[in-house]
Protein backbone atom coordinates (compact mmCIF):
# COMPACT_ATOMS: atom_id res chain seq x y z
CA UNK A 1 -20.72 19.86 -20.83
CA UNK A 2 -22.99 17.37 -18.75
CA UNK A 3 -23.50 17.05 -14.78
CA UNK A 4 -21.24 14.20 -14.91
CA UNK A 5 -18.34 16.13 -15.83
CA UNK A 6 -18.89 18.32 -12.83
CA UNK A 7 -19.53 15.91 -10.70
CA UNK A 8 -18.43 15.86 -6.81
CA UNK A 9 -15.73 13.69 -5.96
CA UNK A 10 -17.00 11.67 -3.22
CA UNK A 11 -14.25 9.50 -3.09
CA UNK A 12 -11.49 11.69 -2.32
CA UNK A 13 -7.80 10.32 -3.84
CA UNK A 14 -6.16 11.50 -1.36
CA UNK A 15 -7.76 10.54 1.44
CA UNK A 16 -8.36 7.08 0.32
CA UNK A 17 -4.85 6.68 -0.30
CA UNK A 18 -4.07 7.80 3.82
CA UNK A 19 -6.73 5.03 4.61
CA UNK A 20 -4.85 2.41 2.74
CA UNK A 21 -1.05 3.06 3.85
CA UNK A 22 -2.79 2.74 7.55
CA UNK A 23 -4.48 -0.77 6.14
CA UNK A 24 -7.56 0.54 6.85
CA UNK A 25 -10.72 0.32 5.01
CA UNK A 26 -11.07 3.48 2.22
CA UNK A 27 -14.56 3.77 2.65
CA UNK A 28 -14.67 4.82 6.27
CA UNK A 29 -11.15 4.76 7.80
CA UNK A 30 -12.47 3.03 10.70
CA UNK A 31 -12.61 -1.12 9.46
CA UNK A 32 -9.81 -2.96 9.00
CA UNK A 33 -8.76 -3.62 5.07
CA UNK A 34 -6.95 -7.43 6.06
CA UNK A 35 -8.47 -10.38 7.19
CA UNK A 36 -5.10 -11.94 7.24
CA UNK A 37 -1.46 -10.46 6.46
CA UNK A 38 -2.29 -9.54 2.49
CA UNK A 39 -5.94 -11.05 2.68
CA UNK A 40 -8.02 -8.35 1.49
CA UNK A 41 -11.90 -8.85 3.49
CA UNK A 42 -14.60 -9.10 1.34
CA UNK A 43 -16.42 -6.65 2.95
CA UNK A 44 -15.55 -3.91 5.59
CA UNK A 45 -16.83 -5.27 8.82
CA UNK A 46 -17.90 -1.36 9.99
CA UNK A 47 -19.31 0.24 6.78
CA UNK A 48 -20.28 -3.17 4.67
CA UNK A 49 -18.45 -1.40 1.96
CA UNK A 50 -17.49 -4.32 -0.81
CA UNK A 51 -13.64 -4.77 -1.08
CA UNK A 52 -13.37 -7.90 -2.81
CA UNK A 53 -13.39 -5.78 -6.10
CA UNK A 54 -9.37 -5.17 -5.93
CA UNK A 55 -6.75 -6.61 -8.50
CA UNK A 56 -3.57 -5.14 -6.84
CA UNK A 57 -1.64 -8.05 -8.39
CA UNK A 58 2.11 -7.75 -9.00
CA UNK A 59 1.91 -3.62 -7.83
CA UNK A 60 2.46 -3.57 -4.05
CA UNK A 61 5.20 -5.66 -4.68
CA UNK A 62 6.56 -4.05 -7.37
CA UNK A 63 6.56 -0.45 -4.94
CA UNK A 64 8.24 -2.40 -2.38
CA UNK A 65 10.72 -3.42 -4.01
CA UNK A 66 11.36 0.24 -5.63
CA UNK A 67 11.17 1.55 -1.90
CA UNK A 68 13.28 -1.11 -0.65
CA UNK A 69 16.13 -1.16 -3.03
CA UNK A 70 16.39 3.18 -3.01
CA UNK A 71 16.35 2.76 0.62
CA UNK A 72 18.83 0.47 1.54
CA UNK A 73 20.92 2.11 -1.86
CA UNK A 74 21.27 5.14 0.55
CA UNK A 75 22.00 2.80 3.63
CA UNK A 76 24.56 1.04 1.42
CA UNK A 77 26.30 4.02 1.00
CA UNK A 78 25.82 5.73 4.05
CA UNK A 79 27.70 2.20 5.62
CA UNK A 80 30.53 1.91 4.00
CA UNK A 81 31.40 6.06 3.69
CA UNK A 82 30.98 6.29 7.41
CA UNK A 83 31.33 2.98 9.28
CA UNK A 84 33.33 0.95 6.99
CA UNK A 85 32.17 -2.48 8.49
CA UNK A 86 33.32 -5.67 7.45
CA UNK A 87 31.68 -7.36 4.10
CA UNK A 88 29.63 -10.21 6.23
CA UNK A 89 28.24 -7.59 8.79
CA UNK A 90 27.59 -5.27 5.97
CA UNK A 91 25.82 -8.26 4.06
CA UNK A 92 24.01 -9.43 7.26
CA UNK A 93 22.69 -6.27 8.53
CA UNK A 94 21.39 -5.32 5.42
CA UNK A 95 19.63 -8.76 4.52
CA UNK A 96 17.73 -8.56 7.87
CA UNK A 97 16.90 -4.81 6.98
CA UNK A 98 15.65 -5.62 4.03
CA UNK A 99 13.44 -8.25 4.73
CA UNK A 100 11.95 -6.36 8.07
CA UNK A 101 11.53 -3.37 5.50
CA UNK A 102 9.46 -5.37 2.86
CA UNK A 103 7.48 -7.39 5.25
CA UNK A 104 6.54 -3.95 6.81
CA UNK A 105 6.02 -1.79 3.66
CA UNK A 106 3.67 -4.83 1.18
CA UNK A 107 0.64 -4.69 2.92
CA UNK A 108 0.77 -0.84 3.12
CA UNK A 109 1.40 -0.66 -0.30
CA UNK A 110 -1.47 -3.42 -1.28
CA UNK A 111 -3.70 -1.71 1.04
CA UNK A 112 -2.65 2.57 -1.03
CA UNK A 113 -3.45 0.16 -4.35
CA UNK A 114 -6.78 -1.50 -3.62
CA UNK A 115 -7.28 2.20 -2.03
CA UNK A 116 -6.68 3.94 -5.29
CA UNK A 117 -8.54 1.72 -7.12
CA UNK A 118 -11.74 1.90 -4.62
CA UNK A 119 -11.42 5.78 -5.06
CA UNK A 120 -11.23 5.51 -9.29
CA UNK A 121 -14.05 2.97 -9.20
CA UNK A 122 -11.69 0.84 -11.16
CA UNK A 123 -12.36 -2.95 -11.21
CA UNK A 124 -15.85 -2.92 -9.96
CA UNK A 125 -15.83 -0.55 -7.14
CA UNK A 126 -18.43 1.85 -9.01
CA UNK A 127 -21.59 0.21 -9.39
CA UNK A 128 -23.01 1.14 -5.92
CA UNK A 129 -21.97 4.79 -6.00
């Protein structure tokens, strides 16, 4: 076996992945990881760390809309077992969650992808250690 197979993982998973679901930068924690709503900055404004690497594509929305639809599945349920409400409050109240739910969750899922990519070194991340 080589040194590269026991190599120190410097970018923690884990930890990376708690950086990005707070939108912050995975590097350091401390920079913010949007310029705009989903606008990923080119470069972390406190540790100059590169970010511009990321292709999170279709997969933050993709996980919002598998968080979205379980959750309001359970809400769904939990409604009508419980309340009973009428078909257009149901309909209404659960359109409004829905959308509050995904505009929350996307950029915390964009920011756990671009994180887990930053931590694999996947898509250009690795060339400056």
């Amino acid at each position: 076996m080589s040194d590269a197979d026991f190599q120190i993982d410097d970018r923690p998973t884990k930890v990376a992945v708690f950086r990005g679901l707070r939108c912050k930068c995975p590097h350091c924690g401390e920079g913010d990881l949007f310029a705009k709503y989903l606008k990923v900055t080119d470069n972390c404004s406190v540790c100059d760390e590169e970010l511009f690497h990321h292709r999170a594509d279709d997969g933050p929305a993709y996980l919002t809309i598998l968080l979205v639809g379980h959750i309001l599945a359970f809400a769904i349920h939990f409604m009508w077992v419980y309340f009973r409400p009428e078909p257009w409050v149901m309909a209404t109240s659960l359109t409004i969650g829905a959308v509050a739910l995904s505009l929350f969750l996307l950029p915390r899922m964009k920011g756990m992808v671009v994180a887990i990519q930053w931590s694999r070194r996947m898509h250009g991340f690795g060339h400056n250690g």
